[in-house]
Protein backbone atom coordinates (compact mmCIF):
# COMPACT_ATOMS: atom_id res chain seq x y z
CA UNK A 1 95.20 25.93 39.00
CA UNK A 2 98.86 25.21 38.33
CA UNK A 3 100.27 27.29 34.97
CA UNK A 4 101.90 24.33 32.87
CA UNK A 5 104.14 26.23 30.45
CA UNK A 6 105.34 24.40 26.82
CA UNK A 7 108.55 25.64 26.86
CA UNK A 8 112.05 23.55 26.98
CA UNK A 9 114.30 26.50 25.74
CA UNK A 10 117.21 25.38 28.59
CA UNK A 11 117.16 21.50 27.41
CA UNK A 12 116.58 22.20 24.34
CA UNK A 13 119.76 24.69 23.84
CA UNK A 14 121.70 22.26 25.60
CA UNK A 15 120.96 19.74 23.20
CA UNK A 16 122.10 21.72 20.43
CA UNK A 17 125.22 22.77 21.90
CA UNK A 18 126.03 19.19 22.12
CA UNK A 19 125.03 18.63 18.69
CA UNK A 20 126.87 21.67 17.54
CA UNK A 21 130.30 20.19 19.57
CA UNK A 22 130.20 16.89 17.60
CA UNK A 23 129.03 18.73 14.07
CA UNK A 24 130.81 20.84 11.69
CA UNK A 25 128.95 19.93 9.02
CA UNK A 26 128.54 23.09 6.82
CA UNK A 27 130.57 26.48 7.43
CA UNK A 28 130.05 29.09 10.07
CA UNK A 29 129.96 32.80 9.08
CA UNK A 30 133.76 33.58 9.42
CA UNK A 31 134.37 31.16 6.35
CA UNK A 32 133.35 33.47 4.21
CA UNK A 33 133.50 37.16 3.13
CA UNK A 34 131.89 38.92 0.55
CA UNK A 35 134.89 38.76 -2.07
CA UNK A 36 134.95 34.91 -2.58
CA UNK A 37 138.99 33.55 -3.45
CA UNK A 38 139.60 29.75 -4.15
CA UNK A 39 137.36 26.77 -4.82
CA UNK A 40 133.55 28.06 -4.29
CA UNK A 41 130.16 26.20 -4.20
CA UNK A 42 126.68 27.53 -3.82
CA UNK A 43 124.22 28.32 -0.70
CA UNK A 44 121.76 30.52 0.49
CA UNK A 45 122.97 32.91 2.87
CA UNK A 46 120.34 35.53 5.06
CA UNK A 47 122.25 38.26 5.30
CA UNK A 48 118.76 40.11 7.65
CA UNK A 49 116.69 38.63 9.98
CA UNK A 50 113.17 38.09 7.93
CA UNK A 51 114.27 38.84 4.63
CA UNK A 52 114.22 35.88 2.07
CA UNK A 53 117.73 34.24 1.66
CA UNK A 54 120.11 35.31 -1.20
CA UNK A 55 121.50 33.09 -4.05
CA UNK A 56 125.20 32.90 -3.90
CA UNK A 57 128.28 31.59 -3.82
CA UNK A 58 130.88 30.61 -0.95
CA UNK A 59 134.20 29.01 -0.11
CA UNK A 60 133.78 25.30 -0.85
CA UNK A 61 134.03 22.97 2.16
CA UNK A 62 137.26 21.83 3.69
CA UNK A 63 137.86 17.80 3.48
CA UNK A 64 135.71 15.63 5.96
CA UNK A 65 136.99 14.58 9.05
CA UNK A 66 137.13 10.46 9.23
CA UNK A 67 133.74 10.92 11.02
CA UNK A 68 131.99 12.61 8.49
CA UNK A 69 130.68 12.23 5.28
CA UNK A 70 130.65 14.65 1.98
CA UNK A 71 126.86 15.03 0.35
CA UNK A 72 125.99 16.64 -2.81
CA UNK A 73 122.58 18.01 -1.38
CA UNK A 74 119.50 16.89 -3.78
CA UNK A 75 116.45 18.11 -1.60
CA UNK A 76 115.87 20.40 1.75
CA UNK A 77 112.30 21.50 2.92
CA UNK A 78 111.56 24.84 4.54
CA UNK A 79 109.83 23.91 7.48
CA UNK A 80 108.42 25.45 10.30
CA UNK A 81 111.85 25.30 12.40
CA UNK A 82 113.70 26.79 9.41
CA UNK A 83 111.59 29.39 8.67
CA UNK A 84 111.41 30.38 12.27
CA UNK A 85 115.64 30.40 13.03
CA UNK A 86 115.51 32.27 9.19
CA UNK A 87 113.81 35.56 10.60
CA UNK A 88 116.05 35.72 14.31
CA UNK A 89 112.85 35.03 16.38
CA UNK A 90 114.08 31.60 17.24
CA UNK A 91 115.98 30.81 20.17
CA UNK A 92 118.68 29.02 18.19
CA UNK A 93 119.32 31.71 16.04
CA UNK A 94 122.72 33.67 16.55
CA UNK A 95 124.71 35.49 14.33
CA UNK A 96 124.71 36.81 10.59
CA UNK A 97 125.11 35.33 8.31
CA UNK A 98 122.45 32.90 8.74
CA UNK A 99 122.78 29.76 6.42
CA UNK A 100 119.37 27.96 6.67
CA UNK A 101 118.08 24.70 6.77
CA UNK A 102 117.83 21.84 9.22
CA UNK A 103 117.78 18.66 7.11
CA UNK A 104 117.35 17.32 3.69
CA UNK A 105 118.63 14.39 1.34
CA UNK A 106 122.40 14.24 -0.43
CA UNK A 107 123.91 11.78 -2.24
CA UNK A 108 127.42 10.34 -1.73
CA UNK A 109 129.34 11.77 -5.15
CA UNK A 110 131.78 9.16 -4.69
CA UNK A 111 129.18 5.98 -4.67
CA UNK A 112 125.98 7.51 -5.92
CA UNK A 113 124.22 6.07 -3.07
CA UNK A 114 121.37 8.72 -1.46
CA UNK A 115 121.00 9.27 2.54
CA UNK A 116 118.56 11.90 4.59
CA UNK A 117 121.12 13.74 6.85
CA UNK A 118 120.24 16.13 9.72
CA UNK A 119 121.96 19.61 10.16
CA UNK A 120 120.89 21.61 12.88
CA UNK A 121 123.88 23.35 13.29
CA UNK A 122 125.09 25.10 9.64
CA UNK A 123 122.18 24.81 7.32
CA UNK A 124 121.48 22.46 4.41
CA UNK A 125 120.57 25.02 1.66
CA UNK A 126 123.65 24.72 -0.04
CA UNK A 127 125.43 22.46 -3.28
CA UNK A 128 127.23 20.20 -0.26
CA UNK A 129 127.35 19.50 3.03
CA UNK A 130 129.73 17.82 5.27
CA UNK A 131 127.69 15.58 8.08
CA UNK A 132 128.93 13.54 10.91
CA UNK A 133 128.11 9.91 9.85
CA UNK A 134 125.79 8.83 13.03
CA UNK A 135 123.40 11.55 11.57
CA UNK A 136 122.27 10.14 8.28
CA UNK A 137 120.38 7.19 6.86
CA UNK A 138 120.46 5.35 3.67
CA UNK A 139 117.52 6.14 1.56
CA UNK A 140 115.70 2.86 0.13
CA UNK A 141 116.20 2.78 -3.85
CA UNK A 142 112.71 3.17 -4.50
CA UNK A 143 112.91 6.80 -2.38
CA UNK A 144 111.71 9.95 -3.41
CA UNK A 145 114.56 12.23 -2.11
CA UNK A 146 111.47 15.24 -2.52
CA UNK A 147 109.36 13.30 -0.25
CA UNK A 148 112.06 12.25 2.09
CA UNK A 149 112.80 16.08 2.60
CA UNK A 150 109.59 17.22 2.90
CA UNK A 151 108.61 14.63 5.28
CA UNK A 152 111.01 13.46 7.87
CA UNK A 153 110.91 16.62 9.80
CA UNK A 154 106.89 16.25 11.00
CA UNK A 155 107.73 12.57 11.29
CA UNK A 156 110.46 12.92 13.78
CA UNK A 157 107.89 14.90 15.68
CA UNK A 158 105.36 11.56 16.07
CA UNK A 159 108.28 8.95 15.67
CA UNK A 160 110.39 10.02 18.92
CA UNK A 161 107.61 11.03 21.39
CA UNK A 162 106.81 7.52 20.98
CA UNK A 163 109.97 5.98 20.75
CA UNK A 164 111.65 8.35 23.47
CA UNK A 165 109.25 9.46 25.67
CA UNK A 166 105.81 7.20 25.92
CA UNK A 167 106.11 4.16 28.07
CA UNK A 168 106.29 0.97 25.88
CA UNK A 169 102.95 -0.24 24.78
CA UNK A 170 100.91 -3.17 23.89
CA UNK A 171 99.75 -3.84 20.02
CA UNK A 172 96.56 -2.13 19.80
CA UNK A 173 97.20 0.85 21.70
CA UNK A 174 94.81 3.46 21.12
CA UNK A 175 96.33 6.83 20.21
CA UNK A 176 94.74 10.32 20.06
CA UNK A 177 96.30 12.88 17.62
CA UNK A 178 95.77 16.77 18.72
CA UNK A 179 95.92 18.91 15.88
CA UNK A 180 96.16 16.03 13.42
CA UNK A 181 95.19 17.95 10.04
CA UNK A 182 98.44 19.59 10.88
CA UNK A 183 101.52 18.02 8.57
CA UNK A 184 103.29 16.34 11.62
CA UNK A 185 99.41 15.18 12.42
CA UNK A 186 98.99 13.79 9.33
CA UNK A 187 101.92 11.43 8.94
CA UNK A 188 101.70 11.09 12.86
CA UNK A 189 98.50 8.65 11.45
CA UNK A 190 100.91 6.51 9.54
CA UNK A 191 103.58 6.47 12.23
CA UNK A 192 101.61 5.25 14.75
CA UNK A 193 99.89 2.70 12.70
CA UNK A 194 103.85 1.46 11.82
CA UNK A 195 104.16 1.35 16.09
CA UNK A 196 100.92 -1.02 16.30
CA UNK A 197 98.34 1.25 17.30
CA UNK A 198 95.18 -0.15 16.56
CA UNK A 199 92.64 2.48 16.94
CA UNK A 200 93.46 6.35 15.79
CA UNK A 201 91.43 9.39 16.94
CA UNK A 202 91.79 12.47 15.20
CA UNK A 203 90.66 15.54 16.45
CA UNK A 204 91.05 19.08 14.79
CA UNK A 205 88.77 22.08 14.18
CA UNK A 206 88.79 21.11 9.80
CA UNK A 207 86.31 18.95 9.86
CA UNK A 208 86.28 18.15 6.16
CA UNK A 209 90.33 17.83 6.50
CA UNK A 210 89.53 15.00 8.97
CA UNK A 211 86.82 13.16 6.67
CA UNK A 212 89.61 12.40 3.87
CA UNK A 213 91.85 10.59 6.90
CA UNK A 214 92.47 7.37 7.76
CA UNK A 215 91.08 7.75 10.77
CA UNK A 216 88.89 5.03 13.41
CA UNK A 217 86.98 8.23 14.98
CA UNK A 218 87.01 12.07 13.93
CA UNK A 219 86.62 14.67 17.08
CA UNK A 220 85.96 18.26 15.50
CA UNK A 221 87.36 20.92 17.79
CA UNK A 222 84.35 23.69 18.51
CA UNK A 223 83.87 26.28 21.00
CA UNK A 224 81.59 23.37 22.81
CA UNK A 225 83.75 19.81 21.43
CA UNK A 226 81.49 17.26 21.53
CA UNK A 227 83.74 14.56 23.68
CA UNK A 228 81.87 11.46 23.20
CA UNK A 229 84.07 9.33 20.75
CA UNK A 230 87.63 9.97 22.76
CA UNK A 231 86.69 6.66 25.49
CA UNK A 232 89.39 4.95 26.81
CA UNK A 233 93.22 6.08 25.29
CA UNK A 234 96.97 5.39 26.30
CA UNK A 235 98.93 7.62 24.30
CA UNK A 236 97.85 11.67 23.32
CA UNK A 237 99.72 13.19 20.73
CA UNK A 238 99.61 16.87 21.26
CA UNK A 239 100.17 19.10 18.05
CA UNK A 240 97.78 22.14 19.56
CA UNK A 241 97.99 22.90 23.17
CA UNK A 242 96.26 25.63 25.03
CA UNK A 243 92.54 25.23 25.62
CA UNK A 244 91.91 22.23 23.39
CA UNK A 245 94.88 20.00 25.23
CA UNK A 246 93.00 21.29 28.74
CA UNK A 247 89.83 20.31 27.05
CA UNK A 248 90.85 16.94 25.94
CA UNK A 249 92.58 16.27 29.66
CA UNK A 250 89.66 16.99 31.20
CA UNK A 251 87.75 14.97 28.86
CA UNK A 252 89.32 11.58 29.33
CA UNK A 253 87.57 8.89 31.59
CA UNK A 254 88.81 7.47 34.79
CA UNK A 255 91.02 4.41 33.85
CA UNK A 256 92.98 1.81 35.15
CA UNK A 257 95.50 2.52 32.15
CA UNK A 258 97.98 5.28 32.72
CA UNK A 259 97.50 8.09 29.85
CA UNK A 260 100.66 9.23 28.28
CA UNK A 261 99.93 12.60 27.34
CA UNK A 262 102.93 13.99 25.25
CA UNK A 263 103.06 17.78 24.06
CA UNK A 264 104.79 18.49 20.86
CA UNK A 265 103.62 21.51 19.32
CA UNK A 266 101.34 24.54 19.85
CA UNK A 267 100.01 25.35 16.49
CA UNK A 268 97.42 27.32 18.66
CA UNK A 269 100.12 29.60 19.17
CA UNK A 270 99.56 29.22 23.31
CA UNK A 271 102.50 28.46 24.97
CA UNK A 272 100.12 28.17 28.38
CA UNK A 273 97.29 25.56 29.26
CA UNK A 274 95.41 25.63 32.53
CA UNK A 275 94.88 22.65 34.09
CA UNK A 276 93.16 21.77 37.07
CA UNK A 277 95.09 20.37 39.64
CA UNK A 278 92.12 17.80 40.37
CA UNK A 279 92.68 16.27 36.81
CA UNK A 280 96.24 15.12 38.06
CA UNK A 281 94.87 13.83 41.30
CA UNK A 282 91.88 11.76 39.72
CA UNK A 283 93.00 10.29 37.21
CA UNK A 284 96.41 8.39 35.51
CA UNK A 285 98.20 10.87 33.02
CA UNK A 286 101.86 10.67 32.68
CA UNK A 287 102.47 14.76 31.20
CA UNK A 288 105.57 14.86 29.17
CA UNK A 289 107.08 16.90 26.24
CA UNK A 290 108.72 15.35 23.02
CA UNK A 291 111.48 17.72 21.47
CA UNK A 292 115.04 17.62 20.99
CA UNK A 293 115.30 19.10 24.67
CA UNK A 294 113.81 16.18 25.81
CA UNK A 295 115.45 13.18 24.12
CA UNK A 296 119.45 12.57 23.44
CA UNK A 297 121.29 12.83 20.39
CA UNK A 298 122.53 8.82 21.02
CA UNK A 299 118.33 8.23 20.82
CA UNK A 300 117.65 10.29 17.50
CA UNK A 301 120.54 8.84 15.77
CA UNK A 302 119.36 5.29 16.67
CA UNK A 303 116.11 6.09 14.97
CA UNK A 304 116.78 8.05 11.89
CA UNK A 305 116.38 4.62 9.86
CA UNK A 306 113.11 3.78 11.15
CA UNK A 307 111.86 6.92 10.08
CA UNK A 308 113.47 6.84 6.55
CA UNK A 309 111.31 3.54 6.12
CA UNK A 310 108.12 5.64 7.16
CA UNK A 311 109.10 8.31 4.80
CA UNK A 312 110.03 6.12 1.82
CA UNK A 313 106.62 4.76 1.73
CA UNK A 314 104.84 8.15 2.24
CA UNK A 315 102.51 9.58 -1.41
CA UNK A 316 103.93 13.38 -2.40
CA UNK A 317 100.98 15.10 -1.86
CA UNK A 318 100.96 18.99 -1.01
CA UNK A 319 104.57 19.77 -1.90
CA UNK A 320 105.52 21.96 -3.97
CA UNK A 321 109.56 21.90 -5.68
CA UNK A 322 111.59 24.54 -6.26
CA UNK A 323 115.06 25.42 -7.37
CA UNK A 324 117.65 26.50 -5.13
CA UNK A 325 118.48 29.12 -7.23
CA UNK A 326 115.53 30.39 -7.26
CA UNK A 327 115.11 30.84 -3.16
CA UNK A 328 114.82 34.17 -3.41
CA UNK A 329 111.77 34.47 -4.90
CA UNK A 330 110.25 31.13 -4.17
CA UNK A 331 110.92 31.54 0.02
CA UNK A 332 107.54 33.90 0.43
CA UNK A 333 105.53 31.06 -0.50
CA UNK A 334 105.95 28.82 2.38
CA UNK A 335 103.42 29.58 4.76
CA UNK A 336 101.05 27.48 7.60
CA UNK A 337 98.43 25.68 5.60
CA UNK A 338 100.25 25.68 2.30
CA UNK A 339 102.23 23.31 0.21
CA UNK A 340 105.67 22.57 2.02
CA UNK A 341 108.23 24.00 -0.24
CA UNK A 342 111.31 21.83 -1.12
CA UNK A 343 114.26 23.56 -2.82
CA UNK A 344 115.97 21.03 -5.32
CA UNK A 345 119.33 20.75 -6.99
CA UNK A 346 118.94 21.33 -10.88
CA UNK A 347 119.11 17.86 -11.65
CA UNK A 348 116.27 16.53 -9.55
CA UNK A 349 114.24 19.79 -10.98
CA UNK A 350 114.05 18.00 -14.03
CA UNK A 351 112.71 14.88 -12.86
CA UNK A 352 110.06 16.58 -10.38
């Protein structure tokens, strides 16, 4: 049996160096010491791999280029990524200080007007941010810059396997969701619904977590997963990995449609699935990954509005809000299976 491993650490690190060449949308460690002179501003700085971030201040940001744009930050979610790059265990993490944060919403202090910007490169957890213009989107009026924050990280994760990586398909595809009590599994439900699937399989080992879901059929994974409701499916939307994804493979009937199989996560925690070579040779799978290794800065860009839409319409359920000055002391509470924690500018602290 072949030994399929999850990982795109070489595309994925060259993605990010070309995102970091055309991105300088924050600070980098060297613009700061620990005697701050001048104009300053506020961020969260890790100063140790694994310990919580610290409160403080730093040199404010020089002007934006013509390119970029300046963004009071309102909102930025810890998510998995962030939490990950915040103790040094991630591949993308390089030097002290760390400034975390991947995303989040800002508002133009010149117009008032509110956009979800991406920052893999410096952080978001700060008072501003400077951000290269083809990497943020307007936020609808009606917006909740909370939600927006908390949200459009799991549903990039949905949003550009299918966009990027599945083959086009026809309205009424069927989808299966791996994993999909996870939060990128969840609003993976409403993003595929937006694409025109038709019928939506869940499948996860909570099986009361999958009763409350929108869902056409519920598969609940058990040492012995009863297979019966998966039938015929074009696109899999992999969250889990490991055992279950081999499981599921192994499961689906012979077809004449060709089964795009994407992998996007492993909350299993296996980076390895063995699959049978005979599953590749009997039936139509397409295997591919969806991650920023895998898909071009040119393609997120052109979707970043799509996925605002998704995430303006999206209920705030299981987020919690926090202060930014309060990181500290709020940063042990995100954890898998929890609220996702949103850090908050004082003003929209009020209103939450």
């Amino acid at each position: 049996m072949p030994n399929i491993s999850s990982t795109m650490n070489a595309k994925l690190s060259h993605f990010l160096s070309l995102f970091i060449s055309h991105s300088r949308n924050i600070f980098t460690p060297q613009h700061y010491h620990h005697t701050v002179q001048g104009p300053k501003m506020h961020a969260a700085i890790v100063n140790a791999w694994g310990s919580p971030p610290t409160y403080t201040t730093v040199p404010d940001l020089p002007a934006p280029s013509q390119s970029q744009i300046r963004l009071r930050v309102l909102a930025a979610g810890i998510h998995r990524l962030v939490l990950s790059r915040a103790s040094g265990k991630h591949y993308t993490s390089t030097t002290l200080p760390h400034h975390p944060g991947v995303d989040g919403v800002g508002e133009d202090p010149t117009t008032g007007q509110r956009y979800y910007f991406a920052s893999l490169q410096s952080g978001s957890f700060s008072e501003f941010v400077n951000i290269e213009r083809h990497f943020v989107a307007k936020l609808p009026d009606n917006a909740d810059p909370v939600t927006a924050a908390a949200f459009m990280n799991p549903i990039m994760s949905s949003w550009m396997a299918l966009s990027a990586r599945a083959a086009p398909q026809k309205p009424g595809f069927t989808v299966a969701i791996l994993g999909a009590t996870s939060a990128s599994g969840r609003v993976a439900v409403d993003v595929v619904r937006s694409k025109g699937a038709g019928r939506v399989i869940g499948i996860a080992r909570n099986e009361a977590a999958l009763a409350e879901m929108p869902l056409d059929e519920r598969i609940v994974l058990k040492p012995e997963t009863d297979w019966s409701k998966l039938g015929e499916v074009d696109v899999v939307l992999d969250y889990v990995y490991g055992d279950a994804a081999a499981g599921l493979l192994k499961a689906l009937p012979k077809s004449e449609r060709e089964v795009q199989y994407i992998h996007i996560g492993s909350v299993s925690r296996d980076e390895t699935m063995m699959l049978p070579g005979a599953i590749l040779r009997g039936k139509r799978v397409a295997l591919r990954g969806a991650g920023p290794g895998s898909w071009t800065m040119q393609a997120y860009a052109k979707e970043l509005g799509g996925m605002v839409e998704i995430a303006a319409k999206l209920e705030r359920k299981g987020v919690a809000v926090e202060a930014f000055k309060d990181v500290e002391t709020a940063w042990g509470k995100a954890r898998v299976g929890g609220d996702r924690i949103v850090f908050v500018s004082d003003d929209v602290a009020k209103d939450a």
